[in-house]
C-alpha atoms as a PDB file:
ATOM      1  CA  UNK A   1       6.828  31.293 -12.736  1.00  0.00           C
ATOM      2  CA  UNK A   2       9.921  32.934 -12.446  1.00  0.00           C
ATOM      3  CA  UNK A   3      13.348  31.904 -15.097  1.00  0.00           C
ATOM      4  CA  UNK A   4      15.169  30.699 -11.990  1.00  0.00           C
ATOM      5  CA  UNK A   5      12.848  28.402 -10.847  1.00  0.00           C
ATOM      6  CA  UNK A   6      12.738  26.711 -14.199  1.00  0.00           C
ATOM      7  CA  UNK A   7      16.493  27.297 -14.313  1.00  0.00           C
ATOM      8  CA  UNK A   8      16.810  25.296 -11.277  1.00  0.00           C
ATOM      9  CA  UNK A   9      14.247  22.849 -12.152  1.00  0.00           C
ATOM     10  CA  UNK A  10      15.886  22.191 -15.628  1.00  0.00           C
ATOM     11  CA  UNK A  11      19.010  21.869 -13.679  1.00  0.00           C
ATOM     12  CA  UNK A  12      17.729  19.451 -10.755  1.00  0.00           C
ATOM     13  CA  UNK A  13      16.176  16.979 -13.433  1.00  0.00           C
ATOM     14  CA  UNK A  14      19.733  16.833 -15.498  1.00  0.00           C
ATOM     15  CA  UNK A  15      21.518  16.006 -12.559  1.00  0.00           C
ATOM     16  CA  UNK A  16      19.146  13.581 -10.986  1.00  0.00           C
ATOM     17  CA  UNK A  17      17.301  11.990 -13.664  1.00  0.00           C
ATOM     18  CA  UNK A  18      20.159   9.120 -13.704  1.00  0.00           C
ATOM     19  CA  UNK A  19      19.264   8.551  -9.595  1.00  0.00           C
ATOM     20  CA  UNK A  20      15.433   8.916 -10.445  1.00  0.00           C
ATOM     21  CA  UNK A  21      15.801   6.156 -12.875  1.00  0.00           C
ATOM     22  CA  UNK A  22      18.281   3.587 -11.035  1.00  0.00           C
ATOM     23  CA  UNK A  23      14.951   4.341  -8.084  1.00  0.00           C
ATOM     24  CA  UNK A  24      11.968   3.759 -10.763  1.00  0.00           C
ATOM     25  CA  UNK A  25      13.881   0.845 -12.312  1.00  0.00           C
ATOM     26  CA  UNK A  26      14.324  -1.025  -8.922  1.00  0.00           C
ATOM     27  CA  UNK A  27      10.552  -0.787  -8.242  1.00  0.00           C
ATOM     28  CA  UNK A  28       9.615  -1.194 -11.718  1.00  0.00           C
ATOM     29  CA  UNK A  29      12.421  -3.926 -13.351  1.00  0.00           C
ATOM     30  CA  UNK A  30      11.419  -2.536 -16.474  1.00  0.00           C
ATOM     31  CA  UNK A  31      13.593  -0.300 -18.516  1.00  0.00           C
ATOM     32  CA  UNK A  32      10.379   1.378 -20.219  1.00  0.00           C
ATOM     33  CA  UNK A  33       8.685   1.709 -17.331  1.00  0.00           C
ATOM     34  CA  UNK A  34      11.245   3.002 -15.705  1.00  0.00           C
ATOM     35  CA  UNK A  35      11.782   6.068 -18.440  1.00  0.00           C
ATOM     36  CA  UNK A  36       7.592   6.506 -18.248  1.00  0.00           C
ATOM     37  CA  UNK A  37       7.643   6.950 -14.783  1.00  0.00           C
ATOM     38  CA  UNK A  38      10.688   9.267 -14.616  1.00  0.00           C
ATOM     39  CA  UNK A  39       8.757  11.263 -17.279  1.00  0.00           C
ATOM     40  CA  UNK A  40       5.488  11.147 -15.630  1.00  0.00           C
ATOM     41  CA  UNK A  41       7.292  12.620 -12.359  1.00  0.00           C
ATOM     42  CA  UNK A  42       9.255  15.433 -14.267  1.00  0.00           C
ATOM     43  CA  UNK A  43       5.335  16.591 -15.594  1.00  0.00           C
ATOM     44  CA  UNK A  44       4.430  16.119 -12.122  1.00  0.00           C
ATOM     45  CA  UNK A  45       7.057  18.825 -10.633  1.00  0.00           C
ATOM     46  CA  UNK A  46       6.856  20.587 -13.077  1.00  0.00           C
ATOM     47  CA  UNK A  47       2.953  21.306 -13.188  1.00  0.00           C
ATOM     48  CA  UNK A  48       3.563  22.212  -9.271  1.00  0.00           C
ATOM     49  CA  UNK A  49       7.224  24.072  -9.389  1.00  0.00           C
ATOM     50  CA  UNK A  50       5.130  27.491  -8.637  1.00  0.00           C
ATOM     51  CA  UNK A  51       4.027  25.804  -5.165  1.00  0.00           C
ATOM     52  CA  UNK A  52       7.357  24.545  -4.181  1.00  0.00           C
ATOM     53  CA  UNK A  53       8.344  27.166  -2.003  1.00  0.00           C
ATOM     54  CA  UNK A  54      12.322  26.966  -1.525  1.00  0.00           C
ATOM     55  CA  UNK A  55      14.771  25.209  -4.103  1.00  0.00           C
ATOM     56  CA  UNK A  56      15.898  22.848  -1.376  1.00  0.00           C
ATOM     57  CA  UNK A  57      12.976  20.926  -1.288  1.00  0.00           C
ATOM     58  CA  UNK A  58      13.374  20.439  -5.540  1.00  0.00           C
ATOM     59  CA  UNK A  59      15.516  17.114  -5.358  1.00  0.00           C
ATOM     60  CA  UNK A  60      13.089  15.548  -2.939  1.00  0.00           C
ATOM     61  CA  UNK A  61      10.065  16.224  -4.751  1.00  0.00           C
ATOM     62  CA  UNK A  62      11.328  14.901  -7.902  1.00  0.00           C
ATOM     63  CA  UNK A  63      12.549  11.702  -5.994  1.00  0.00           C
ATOM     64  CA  UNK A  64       8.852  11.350  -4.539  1.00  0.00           C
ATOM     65  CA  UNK A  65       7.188  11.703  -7.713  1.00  0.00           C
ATOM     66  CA  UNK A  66       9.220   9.124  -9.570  1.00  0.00           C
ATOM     67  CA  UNK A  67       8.105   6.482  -6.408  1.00  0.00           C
ATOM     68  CA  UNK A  68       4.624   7.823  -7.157  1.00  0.00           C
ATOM     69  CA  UNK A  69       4.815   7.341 -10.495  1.00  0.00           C
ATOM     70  CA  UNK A  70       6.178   3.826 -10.484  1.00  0.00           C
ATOM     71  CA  UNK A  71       3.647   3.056  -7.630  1.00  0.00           C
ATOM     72  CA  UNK A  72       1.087   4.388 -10.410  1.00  0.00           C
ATOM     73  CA  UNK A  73       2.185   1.847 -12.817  1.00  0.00           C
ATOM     74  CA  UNK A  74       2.529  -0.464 -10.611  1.00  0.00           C
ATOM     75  CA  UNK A  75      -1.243  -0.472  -9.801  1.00  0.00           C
ATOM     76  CA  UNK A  76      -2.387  -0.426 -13.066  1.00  0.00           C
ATOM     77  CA  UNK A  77      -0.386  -3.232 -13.632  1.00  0.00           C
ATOM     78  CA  UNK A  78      -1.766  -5.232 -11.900  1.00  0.00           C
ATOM     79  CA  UNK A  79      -5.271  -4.756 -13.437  1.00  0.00           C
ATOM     80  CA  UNK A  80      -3.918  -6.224 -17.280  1.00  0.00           C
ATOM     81  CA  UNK A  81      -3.030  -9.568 -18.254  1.00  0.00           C
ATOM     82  CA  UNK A  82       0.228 -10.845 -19.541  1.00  0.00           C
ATOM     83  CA  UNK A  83       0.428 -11.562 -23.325  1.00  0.00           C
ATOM     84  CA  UNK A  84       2.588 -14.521 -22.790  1.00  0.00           C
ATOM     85  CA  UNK A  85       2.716 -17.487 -20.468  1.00  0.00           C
ATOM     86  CA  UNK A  86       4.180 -16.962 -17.368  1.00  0.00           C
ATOM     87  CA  UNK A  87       7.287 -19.458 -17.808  1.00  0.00           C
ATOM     88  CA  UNK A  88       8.220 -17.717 -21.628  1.00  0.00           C
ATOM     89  CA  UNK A  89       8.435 -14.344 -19.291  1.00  0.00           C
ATOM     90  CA  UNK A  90      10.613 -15.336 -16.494  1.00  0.00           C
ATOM     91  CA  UNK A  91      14.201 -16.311 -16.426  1.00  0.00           C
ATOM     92  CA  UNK A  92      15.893 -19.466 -14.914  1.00  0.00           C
ATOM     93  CA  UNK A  93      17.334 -18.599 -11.432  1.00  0.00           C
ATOM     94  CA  UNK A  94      20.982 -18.375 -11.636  1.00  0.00           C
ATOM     95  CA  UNK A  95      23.575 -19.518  -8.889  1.00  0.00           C
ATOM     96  CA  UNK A  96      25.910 -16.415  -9.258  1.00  0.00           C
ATOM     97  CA  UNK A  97      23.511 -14.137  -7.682  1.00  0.00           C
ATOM     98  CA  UNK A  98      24.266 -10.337  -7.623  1.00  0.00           C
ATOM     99  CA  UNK A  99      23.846  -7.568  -4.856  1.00  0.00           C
ATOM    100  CA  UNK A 100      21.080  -6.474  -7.370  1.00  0.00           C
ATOM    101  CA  UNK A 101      19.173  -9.382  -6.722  1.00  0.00           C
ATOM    102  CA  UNK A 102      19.208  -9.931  -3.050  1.00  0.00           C
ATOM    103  CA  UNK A 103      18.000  -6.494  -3.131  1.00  0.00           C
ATOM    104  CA  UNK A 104      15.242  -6.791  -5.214  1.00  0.00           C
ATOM    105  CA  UNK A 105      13.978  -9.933  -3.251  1.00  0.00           C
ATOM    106  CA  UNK A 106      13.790  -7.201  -0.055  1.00  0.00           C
ATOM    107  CA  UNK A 107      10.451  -5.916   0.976  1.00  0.00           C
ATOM    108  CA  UNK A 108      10.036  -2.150  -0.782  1.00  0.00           C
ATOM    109  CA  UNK A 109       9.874  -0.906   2.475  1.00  0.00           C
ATOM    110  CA  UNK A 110      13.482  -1.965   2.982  1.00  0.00           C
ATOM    111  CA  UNK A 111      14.501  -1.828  -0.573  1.00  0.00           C
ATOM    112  CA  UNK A 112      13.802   2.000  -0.505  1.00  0.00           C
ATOM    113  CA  UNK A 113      16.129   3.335   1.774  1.00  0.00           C
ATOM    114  CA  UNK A 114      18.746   1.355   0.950  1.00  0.00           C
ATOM    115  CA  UNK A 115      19.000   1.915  -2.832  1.00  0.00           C
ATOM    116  CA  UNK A 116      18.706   5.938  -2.035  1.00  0.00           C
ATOM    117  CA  UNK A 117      21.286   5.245   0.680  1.00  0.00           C
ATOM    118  CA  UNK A 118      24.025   3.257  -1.270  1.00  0.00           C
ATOM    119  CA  UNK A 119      23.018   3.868  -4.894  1.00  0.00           C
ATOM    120  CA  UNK A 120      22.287   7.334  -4.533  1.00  0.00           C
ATOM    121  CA  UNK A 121      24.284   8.385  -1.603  1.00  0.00           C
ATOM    122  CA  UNK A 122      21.706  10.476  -0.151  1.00  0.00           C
ATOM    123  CA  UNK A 123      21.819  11.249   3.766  1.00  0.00           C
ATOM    124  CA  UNK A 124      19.259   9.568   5.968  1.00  0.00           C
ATOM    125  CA  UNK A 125      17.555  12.932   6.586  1.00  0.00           C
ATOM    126  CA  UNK A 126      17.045  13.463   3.244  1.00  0.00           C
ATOM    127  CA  UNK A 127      15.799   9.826   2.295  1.00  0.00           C
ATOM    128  CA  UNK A 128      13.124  10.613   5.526  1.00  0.00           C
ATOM    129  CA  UNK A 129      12.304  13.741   3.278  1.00  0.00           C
ATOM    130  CA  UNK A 130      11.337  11.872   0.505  1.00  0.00           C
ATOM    131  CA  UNK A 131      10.050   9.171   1.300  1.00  0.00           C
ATOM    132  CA  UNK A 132       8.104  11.101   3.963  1.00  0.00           C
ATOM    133  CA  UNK A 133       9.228   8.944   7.165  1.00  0.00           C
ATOM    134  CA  UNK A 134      10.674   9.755  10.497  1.00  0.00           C
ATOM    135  CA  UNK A 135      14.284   9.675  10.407  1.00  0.00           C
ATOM    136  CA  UNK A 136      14.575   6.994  13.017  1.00  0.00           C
ATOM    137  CA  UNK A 137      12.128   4.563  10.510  1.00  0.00           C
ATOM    138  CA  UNK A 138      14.732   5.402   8.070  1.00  0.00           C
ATOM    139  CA  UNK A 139      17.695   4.351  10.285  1.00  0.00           C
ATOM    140  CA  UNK A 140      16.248   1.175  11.277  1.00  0.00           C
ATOM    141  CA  UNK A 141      14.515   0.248   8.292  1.00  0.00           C
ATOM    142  CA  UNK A 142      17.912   0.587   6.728  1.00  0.00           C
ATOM    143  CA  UNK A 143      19.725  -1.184   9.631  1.00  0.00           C
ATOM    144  CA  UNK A 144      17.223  -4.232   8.968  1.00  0.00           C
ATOM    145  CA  UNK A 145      17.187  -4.119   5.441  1.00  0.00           C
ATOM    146  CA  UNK A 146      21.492  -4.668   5.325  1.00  0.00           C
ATOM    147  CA  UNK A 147      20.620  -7.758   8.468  1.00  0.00           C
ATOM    148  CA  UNK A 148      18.442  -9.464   5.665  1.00  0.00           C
ATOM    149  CA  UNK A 149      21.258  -9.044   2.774  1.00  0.00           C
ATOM    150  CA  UNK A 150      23.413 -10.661   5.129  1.00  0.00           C
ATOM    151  CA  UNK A 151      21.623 -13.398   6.422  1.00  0.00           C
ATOM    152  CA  UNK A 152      20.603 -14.093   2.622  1.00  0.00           C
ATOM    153  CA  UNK A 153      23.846 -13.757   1.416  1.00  0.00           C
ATOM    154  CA  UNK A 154      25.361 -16.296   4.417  1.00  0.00           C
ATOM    155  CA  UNK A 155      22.123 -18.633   3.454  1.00  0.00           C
ATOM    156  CA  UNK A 156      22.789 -18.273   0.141  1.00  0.00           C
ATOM    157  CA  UNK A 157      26.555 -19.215   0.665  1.00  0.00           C
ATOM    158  CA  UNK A 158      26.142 -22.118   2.870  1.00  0.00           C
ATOM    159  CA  UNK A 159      24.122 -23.731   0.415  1.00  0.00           C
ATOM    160  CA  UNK A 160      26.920 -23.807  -2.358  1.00  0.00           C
ATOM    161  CA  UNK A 161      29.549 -25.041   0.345  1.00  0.00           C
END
């Protein structure tokens, strides 16, 4: 492996590993899990940087491993118990609700794009690059993502009125 390519990859990881975290954490909702999975994807790339053929493609491998990795945790989550009752675990809904939270009540699928859109400011031909989707799915999978905020949010609204 050549001391560019680790260059680069040392570089891609400290300017990204914020962006992979904010992704991890929004599938995850776990701060720990969030750091495991970022670290599990950095081993990932890194174990594979001599196949990665040109240094564009860097940022959107590292982006697909940390949604592999939390996907990874996420499955073997669901194979253990919680210690604790379920009601000492969860949290009283609150009235002020956040963008954070009508986002995390969207479908993944929708979820996705949107966080990598807004959050990370990536281009909807790169968020098709990483999460491996046609650029069109992208478009309207972000498209019907922000119609669901919205109607939420109006719901939502209408309620308290």
């Amino acid at each position: 492996m050549s001391d560019r390519k680790e260059q680069l990859f040392t570089e891609a990881v400290r300017t990204r590993r914020h962006a992979m975290w904010r992704v991890a954490y929004q599938l995850l909702h776990s701060d720990a899990d969030a750091e495991d999975a970022v670290s599990a994807a950095v081993e990932s790339v890194w174990k594979r940087l001599p196949a990665i053929r040109t240094e564009q493609a860097l940022p959107a491998y590292l982006m697909r491993s940390v949604i592999n990795a939390a996907h990874d945790l996420l499955r073997r989550r669901r194979h253990t118990t919680p210690l604790e009752p379920l009601e000492n675990v969860l949290e009283a809904p609150k009235a002020d609700r956040g963008i954070a939270d009508y986002l995390t009540a969207l479908e993944e699928k929708y979820r996705l794009p949107l966080l990598l859109k807004f959050d990370e400011e990536m281009q909807e031909k790169e968020i098709a690059a990483v999460l491996h989707l046609p650029r069109g799915t992208v478009s309207s999978r972000i498209a019907r993502g922000l119609e669901m905020l919205r109607k939420e949010m109006n719901r939502e609204e209408n309620r308290h009125v």
